[in-house]
N, C-alpha and C. Protein backbone atom coordinates (compact mmCIF):
# COMPACT_ATOMS: atom_id res chain seq x y z
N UNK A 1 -12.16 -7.17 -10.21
CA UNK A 1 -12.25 -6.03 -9.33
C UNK A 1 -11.69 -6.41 -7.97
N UNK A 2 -11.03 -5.74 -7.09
CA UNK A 2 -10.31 -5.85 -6.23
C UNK A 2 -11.23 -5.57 -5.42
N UNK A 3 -11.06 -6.68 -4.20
CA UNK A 3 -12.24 -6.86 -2.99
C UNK A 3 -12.36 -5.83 -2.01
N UNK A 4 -10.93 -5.41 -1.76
CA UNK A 4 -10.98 -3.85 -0.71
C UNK A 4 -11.35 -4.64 0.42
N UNK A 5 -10.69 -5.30 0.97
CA UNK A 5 -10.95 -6.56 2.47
C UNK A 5 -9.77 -5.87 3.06
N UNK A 6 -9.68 -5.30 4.02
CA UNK A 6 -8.20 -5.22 5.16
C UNK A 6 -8.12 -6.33 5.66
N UNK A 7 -7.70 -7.59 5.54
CA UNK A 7 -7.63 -8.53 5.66
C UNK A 7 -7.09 -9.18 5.46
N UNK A 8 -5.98 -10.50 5.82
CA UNK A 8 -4.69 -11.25 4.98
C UNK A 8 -5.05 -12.05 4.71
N UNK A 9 -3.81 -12.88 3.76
CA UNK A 9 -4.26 -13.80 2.88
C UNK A 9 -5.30 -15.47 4.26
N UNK A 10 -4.51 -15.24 5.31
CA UNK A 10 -5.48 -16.06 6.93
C UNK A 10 -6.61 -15.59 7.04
N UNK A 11 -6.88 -14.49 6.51
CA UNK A 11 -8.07 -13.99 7.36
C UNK A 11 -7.99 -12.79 8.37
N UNK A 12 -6.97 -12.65 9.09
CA UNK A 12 -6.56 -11.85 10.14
C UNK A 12 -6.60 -10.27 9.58
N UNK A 13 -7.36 -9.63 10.90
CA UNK A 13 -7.00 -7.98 10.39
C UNK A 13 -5.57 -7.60 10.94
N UNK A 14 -5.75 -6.97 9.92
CA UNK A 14 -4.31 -5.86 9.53
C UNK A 14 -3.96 -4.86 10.13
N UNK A 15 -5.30 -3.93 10.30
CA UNK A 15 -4.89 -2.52 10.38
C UNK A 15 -4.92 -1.98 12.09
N UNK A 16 -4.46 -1.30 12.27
CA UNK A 16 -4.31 -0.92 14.00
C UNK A 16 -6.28 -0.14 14.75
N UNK A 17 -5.83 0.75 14.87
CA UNK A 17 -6.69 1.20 15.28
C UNK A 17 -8.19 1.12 14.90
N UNK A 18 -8.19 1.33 13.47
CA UNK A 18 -9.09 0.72 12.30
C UNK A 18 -8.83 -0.20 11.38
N UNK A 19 -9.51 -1.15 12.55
CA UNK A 19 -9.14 -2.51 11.94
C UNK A 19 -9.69 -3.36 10.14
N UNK A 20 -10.31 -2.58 9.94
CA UNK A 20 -11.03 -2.40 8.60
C UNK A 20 -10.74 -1.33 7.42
N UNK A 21 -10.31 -2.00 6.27
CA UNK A 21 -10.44 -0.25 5.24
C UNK A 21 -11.73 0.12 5.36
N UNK A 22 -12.10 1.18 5.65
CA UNK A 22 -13.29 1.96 5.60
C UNK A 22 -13.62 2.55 4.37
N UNK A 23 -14.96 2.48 3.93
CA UNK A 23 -15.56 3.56 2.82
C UNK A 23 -16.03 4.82 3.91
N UNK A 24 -15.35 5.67 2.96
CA UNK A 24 -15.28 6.93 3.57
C UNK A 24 -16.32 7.89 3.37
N UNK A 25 -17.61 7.31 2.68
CA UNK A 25 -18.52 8.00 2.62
C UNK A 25 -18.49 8.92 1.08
N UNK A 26 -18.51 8.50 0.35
CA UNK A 26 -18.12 9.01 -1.50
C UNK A 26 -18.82 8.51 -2.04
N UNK A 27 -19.62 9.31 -3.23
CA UNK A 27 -20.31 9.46 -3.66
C UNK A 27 -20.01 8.20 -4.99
N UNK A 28 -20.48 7.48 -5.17
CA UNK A 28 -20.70 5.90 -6.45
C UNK A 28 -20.20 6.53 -7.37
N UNK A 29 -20.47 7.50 -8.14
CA UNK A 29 -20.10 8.25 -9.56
C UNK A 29 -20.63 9.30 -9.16
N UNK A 30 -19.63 10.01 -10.36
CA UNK A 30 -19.56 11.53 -9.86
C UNK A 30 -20.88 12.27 -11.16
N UNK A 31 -20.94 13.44 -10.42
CA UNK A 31 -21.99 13.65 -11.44
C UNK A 31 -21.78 14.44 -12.94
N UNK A 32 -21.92 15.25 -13.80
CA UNK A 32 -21.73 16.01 -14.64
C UNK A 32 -21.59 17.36 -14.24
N UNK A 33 -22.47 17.69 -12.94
CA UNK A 33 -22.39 18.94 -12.41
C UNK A 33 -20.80 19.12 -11.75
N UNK A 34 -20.13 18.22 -11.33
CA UNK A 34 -19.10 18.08 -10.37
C UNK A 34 -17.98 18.70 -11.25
N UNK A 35 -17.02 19.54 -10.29
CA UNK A 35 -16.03 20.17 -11.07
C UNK A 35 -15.02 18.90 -12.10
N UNK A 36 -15.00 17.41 -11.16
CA UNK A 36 -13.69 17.33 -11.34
C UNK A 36 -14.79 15.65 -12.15
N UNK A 37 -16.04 16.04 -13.47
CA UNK A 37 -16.39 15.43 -13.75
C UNK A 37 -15.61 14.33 -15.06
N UNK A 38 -14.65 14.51 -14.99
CA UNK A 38 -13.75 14.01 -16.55
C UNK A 38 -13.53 12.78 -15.94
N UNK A 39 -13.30 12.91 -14.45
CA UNK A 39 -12.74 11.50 -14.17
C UNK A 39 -14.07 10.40 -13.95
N UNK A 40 -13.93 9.17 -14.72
CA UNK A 40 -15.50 8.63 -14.67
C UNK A 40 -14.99 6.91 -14.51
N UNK A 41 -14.95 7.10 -13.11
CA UNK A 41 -14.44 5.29 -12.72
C UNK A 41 -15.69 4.74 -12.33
N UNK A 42 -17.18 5.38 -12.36
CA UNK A 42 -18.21 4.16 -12.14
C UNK A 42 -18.15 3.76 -10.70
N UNK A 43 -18.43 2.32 -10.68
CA UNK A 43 -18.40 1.73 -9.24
C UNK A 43 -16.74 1.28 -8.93
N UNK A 44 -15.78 1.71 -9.61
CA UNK A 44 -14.45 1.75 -9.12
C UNK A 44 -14.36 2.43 -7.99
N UNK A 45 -13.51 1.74 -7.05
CA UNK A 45 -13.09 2.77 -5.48
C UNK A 45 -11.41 2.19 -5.51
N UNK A 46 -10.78 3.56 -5.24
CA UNK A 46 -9.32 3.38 -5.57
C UNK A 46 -9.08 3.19 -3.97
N UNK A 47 -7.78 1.98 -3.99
CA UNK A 47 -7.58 1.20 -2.72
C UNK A 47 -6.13 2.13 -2.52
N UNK A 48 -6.05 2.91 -1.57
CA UNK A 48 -4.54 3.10 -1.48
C UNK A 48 -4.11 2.81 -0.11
N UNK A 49 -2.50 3.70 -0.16
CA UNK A 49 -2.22 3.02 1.30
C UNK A 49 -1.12 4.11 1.57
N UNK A 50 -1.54 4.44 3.41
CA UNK A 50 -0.65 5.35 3.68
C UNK A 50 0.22 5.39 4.95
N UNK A 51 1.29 5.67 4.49
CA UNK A 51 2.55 4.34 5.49
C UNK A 51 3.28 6.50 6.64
N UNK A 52 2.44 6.36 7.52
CA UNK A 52 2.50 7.83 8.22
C UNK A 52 2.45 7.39 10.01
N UNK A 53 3.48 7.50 10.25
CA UNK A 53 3.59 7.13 11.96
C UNK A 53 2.88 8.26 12.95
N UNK A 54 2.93 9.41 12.31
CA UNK A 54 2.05 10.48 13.33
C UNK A 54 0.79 10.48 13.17
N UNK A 55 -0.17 10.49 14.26
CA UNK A 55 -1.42 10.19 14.47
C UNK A 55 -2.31 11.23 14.04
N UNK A 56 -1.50 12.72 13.88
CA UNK A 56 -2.25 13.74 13.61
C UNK A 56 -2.28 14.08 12.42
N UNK A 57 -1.12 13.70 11.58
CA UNK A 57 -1.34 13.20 10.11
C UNK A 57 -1.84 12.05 9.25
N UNK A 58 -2.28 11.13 10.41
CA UNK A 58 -3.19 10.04 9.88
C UNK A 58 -4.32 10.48 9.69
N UNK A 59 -5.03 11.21 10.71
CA UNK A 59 -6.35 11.76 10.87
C UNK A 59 -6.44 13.03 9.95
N UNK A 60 -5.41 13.91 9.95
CA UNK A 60 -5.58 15.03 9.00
C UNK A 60 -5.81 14.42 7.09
N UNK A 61 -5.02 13.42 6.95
CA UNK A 61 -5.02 12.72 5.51
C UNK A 61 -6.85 12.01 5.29
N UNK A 62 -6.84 11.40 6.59
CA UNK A 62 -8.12 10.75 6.50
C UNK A 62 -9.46 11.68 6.01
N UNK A 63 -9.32 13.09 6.91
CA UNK A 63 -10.24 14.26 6.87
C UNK A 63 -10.45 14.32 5.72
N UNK A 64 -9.29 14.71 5.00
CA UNK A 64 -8.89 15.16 3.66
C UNK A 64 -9.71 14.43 2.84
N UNK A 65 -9.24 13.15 2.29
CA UNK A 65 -9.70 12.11 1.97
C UNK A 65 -11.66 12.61 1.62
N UNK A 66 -11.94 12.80 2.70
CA UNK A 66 -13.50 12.89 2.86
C UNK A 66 -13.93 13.79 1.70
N UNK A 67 -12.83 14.93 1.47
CA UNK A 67 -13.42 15.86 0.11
C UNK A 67 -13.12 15.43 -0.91
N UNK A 68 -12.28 14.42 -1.22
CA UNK A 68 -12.04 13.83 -2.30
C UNK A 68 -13.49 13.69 -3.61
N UNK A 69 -13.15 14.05 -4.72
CA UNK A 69 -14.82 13.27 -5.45
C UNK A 69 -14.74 12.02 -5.34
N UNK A 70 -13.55 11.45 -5.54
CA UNK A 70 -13.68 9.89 -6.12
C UNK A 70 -13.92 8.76 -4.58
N UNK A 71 -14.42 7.81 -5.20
CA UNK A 71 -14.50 6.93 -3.63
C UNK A 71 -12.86 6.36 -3.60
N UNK A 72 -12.95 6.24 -2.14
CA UNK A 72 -11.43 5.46 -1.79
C UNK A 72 -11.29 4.81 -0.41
N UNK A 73 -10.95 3.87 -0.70
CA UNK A 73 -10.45 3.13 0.94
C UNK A 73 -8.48 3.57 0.89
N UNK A 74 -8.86 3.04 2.28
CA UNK A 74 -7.51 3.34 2.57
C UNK A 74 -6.38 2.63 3.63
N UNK A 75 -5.66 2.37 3.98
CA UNK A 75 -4.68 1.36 4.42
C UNK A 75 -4.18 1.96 5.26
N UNK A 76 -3.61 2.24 6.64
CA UNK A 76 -2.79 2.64 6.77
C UNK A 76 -1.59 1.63 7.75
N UNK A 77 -0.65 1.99 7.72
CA UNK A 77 0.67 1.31 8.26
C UNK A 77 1.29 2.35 8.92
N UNK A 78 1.62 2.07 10.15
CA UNK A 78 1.96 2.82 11.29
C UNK A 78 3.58 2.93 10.99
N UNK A 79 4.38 2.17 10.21
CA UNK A 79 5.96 2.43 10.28
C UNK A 79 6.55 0.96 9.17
N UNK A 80 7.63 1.46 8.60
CA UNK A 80 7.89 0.77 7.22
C UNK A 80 7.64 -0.82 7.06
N UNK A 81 8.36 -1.29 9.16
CA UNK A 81 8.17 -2.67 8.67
C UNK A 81 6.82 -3.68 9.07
N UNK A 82 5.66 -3.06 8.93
CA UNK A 82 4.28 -2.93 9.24
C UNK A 82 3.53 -2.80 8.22
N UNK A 83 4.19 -1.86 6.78
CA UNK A 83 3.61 -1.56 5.74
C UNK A 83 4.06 -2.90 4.85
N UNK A 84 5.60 -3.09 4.62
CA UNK A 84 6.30 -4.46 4.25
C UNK A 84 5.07 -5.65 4.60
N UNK A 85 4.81 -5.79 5.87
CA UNK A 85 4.30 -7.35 6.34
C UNK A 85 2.45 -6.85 5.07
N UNK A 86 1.98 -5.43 5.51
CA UNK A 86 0.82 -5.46 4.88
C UNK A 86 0.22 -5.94 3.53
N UNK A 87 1.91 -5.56 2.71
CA UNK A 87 2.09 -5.41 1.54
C UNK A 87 2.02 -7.24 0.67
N UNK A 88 2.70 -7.80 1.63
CA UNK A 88 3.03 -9.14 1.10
C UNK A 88 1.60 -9.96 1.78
N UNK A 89 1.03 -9.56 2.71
CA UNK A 89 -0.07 -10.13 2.63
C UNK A 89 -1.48 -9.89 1.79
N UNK A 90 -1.51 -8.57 1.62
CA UNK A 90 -2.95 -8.31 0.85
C UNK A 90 -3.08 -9.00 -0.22
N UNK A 91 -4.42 -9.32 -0.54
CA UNK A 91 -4.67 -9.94 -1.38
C UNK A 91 -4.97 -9.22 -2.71
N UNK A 92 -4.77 -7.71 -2.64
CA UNK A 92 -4.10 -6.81 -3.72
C UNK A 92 -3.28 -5.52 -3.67
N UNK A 93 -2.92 -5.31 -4.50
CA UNK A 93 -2.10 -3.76 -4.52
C UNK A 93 -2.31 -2.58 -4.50
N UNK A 94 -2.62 -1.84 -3.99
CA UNK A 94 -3.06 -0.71 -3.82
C UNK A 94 -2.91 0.50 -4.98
N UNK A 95 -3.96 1.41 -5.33
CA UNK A 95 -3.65 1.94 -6.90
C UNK A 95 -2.52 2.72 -6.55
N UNK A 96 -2.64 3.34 -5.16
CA UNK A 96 -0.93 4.19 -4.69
C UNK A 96 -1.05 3.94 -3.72
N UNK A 97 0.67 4.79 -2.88
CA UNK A 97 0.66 4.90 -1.89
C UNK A 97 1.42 6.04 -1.74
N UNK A 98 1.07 6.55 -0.42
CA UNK A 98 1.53 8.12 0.17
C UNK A 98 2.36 7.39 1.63
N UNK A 99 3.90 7.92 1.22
CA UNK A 99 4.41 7.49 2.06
C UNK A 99 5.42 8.76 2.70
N UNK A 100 5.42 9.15 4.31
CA UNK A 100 6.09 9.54 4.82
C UNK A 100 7.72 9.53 4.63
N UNK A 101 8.49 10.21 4.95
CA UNK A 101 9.78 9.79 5.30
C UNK A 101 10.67 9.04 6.11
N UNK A 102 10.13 10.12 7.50
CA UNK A 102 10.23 10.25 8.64
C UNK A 102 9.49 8.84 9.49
N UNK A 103 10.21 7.46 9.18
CA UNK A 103 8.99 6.79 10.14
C UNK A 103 10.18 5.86 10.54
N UNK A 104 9.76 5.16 11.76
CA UNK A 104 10.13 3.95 12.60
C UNK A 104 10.30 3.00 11.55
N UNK A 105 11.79 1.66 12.18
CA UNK A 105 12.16 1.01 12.01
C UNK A 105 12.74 0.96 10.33
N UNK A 106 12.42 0.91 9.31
CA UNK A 106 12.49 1.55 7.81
C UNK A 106 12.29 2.99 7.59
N UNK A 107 12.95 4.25 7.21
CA UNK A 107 12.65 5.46 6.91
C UNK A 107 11.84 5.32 5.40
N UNK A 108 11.61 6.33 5.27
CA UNK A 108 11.03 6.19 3.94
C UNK A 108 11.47 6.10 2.89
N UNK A 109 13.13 6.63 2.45
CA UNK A 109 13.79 6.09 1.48
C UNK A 109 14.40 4.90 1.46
N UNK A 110 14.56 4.30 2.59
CA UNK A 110 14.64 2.24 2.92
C UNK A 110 13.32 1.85 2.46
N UNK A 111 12.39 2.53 2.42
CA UNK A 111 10.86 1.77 1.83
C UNK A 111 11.17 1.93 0.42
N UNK A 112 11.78 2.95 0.10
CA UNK A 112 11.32 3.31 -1.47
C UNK A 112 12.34 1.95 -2.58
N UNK A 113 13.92 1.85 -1.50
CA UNK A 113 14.41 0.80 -1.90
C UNK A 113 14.20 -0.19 -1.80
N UNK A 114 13.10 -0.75 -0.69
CA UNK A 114 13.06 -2.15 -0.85
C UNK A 114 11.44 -2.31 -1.96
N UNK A 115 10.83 -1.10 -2.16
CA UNK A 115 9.44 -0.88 -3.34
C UNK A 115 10.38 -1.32 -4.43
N UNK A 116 11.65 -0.80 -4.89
CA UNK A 116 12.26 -0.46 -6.21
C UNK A 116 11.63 -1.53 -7.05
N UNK A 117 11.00 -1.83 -7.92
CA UNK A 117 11.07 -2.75 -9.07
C UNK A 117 10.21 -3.90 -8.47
N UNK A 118 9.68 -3.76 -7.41
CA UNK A 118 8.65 -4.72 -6.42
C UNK A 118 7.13 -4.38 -6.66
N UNK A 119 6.82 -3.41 -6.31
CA UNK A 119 5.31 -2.68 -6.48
C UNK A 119 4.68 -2.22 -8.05
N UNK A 120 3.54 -2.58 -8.38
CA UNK A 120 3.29 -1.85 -9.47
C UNK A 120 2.40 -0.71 -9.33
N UNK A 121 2.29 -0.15 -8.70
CA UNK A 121 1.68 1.41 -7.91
C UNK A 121 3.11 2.05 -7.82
N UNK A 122 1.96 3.80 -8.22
CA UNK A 122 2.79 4.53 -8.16
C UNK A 122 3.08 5.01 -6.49
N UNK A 123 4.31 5.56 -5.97
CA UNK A 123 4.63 6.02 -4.77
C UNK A 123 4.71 7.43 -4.48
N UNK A 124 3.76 8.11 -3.89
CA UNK A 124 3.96 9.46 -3.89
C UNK A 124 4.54 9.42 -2.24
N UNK A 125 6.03 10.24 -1.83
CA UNK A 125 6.04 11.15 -0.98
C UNK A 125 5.60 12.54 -0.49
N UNK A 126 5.39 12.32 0.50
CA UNK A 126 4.35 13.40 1.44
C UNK A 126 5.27 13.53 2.83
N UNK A 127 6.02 14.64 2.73
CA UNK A 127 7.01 14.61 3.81
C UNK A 127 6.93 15.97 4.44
N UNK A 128 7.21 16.11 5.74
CA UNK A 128 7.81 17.56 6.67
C UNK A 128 9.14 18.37 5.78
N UNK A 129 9.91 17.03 4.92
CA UNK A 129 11.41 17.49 4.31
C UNK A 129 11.36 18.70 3.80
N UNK A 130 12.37 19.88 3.97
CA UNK A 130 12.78 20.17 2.75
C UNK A 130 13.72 20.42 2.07
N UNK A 131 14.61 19.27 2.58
CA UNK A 131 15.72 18.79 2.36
C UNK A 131 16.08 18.61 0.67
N UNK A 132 16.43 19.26 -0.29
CA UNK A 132 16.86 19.32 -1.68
C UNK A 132 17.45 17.47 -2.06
N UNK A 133 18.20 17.15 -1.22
CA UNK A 133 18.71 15.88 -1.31
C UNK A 133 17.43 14.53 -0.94
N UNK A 134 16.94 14.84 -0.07
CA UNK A 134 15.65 13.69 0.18
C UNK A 134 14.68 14.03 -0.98
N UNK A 135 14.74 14.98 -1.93
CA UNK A 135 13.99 14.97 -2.82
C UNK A 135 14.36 14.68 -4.00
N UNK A 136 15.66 14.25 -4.22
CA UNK A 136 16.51 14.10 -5.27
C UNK A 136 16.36 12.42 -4.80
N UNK A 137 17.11 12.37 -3.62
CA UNK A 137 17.15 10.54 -3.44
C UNK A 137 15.54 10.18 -3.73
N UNK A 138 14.77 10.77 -3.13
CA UNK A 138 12.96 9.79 -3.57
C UNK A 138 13.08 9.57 -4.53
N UNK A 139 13.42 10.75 -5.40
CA UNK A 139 12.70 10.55 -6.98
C UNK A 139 13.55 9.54 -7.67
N UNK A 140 15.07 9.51 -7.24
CA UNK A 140 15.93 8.58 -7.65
C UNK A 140 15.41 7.35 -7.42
N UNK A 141 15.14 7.11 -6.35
CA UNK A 141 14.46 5.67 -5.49
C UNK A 141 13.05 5.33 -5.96
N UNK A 142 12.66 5.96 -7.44
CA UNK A 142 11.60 5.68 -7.60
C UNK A 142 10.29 6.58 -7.28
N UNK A 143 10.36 7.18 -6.88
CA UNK A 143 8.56 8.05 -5.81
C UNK A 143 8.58 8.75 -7.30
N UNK A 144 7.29 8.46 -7.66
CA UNK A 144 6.71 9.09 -8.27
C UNK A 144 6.63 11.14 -8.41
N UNK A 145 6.02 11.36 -6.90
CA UNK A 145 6.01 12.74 -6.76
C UNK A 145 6.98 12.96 -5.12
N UNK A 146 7.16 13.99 -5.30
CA UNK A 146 8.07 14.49 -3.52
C UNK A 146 6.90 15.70 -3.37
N UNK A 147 6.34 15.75 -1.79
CA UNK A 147 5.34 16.94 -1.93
C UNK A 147 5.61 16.88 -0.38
N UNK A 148 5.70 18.22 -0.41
CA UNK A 148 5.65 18.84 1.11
C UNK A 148 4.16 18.98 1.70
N UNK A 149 4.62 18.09 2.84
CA UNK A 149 3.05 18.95 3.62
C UNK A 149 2.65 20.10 4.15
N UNK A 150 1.40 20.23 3.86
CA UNK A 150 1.21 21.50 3.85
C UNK A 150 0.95 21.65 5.41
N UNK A 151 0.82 23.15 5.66
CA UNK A 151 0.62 23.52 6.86
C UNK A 151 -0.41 23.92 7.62
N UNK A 152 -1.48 24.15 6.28
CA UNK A 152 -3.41 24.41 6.75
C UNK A 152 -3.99 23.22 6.31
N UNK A 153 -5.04 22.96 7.38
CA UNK A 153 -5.95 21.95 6.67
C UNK A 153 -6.62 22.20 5.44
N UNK A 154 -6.90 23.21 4.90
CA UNK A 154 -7.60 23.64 3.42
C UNK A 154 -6.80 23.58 2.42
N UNK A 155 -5.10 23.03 3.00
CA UNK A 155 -4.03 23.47 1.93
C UNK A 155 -3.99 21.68 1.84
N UNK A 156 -3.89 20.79 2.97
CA UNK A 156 -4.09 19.42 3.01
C UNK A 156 -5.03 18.86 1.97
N UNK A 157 -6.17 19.25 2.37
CA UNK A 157 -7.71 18.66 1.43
C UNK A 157 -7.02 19.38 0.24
N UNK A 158 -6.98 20.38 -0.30
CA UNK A 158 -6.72 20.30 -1.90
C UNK A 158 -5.45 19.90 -2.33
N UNK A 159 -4.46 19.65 -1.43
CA UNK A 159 -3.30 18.71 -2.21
C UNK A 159 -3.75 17.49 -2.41
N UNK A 160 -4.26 16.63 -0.92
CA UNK A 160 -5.01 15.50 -1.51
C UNK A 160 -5.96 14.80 -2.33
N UNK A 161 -6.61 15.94 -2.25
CA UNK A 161 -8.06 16.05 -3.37
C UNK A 161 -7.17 15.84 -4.97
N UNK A 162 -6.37 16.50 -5.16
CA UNK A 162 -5.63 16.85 -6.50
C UNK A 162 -5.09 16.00 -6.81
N UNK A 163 -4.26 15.39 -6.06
CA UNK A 163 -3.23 13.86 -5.88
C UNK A 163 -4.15 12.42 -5.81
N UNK A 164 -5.41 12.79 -5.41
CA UNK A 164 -6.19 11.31 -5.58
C UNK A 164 -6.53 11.96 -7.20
N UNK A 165 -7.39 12.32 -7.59
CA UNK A 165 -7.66 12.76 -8.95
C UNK A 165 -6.69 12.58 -10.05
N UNK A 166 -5.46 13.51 -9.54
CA UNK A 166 -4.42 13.38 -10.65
C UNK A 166 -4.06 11.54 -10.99
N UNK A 167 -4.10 10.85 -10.08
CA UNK A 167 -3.30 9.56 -10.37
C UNK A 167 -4.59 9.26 -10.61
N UNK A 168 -5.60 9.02 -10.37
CA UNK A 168 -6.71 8.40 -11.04
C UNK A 168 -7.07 8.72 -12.16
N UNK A 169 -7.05 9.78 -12.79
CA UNK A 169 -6.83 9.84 -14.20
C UNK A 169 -5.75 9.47 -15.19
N UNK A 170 -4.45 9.21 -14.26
CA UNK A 170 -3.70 9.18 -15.50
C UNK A 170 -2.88 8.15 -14.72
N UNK A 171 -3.24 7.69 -13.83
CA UNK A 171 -2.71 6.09 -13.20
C UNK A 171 -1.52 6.48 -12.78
N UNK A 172 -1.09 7.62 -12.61
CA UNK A 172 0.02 8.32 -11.76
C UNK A 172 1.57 8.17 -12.73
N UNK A 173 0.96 8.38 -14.29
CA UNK A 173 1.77 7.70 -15.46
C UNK A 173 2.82 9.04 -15.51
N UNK A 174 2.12 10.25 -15.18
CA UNK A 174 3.13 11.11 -15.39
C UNK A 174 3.97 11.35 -14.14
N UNK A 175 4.96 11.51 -14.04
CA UNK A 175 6.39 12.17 -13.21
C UNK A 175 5.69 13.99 -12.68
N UNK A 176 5.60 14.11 -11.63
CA UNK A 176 5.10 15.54 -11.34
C UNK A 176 5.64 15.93 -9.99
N UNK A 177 7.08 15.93 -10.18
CA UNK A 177 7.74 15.71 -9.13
C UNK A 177 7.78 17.72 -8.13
N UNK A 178 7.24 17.42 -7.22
CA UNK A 178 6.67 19.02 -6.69
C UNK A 178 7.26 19.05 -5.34
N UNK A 179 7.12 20.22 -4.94
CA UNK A 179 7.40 20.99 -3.42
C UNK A 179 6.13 21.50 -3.17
């Protein structure tokens, strides 16, 4: 079982502002009453990681996060070559990652090429794009899904809610490549 430490292989924290992956407050196992009861990971908490340079979409993802059923920590990396240094230090892999486009120093399709054939997590994009071609190059480059962000917070929490669920059930095995 994977330790869920924000922490490198030294010892040193990682993460900026929150210097710790946080448990976000999720419930151990879900119950029978719960809509989204099929998915049954026990004391599993899915580790992901989300590589988003705007602060108001860090915090809006994080919110989100909170309605999730399943437990989850979470990573985040302020810009590609920040996520790179995170990546080669953790002392594991994250079950996904939600990665921006739009970020400092590496864009997000320079992340997806230097992921290519490197990562064994699936890569979902979560972009402002809606650029026909940045959604053709992701999926080419590997990303699992291309998904536009949404524009209400109620539209946020149930894309994310759906997107932690969906890959936790099916380990993000299927291609569900969306707008």
């Amino acid at each position: 079982m994977r330790s869920g430490r924000a922490r490198t292989n030294s010892g040193d924290r990682i993460v900026g502002p929150s210097p710790t992956i946080r448990r976000l407050g999720y419930p151990e196992t879900l119950t029978p009453e719960s809509d989204q009861a099929e998915v049954r990971l026990g004391d599993t908490m899915l580790h992901l990681m989300l590589i988003e340079d705007n602060p108001a979409d860090v915090l809006l993802f994080r919110e989100s996060l909170k309605q999730s059923p399943l437990p989850a920590d979470v990573l985040i990396a302020h810009d590609g070559e920040q996520a790179l240094r995170m990546l080669d230090e953790l002392a594991f892999t994250p079950d996904f990652i939600v990665l921006d486009l739009n970020l400092p120093k590496f864009s997000g399709l320079e992340m997806l090429e230097r992921f290519r054939g490197r990562l064994g997590c699936p890569v979902v994009v979560l972009t402002s794009s809606f650029n026909p071609r940045d959604r053709e190059k992701a999926l080419e480059l590997g990303a699992r899904e291309f998904l536009t962000k949404p524009s209400t917070f109620g539209e946020t929490v149930d894309l994310v809610c759906s997107l932690v669920v969906r890959l936790a059930n099916n380990g993000g095995a299927q291609t569900a490549a969306q707008s």
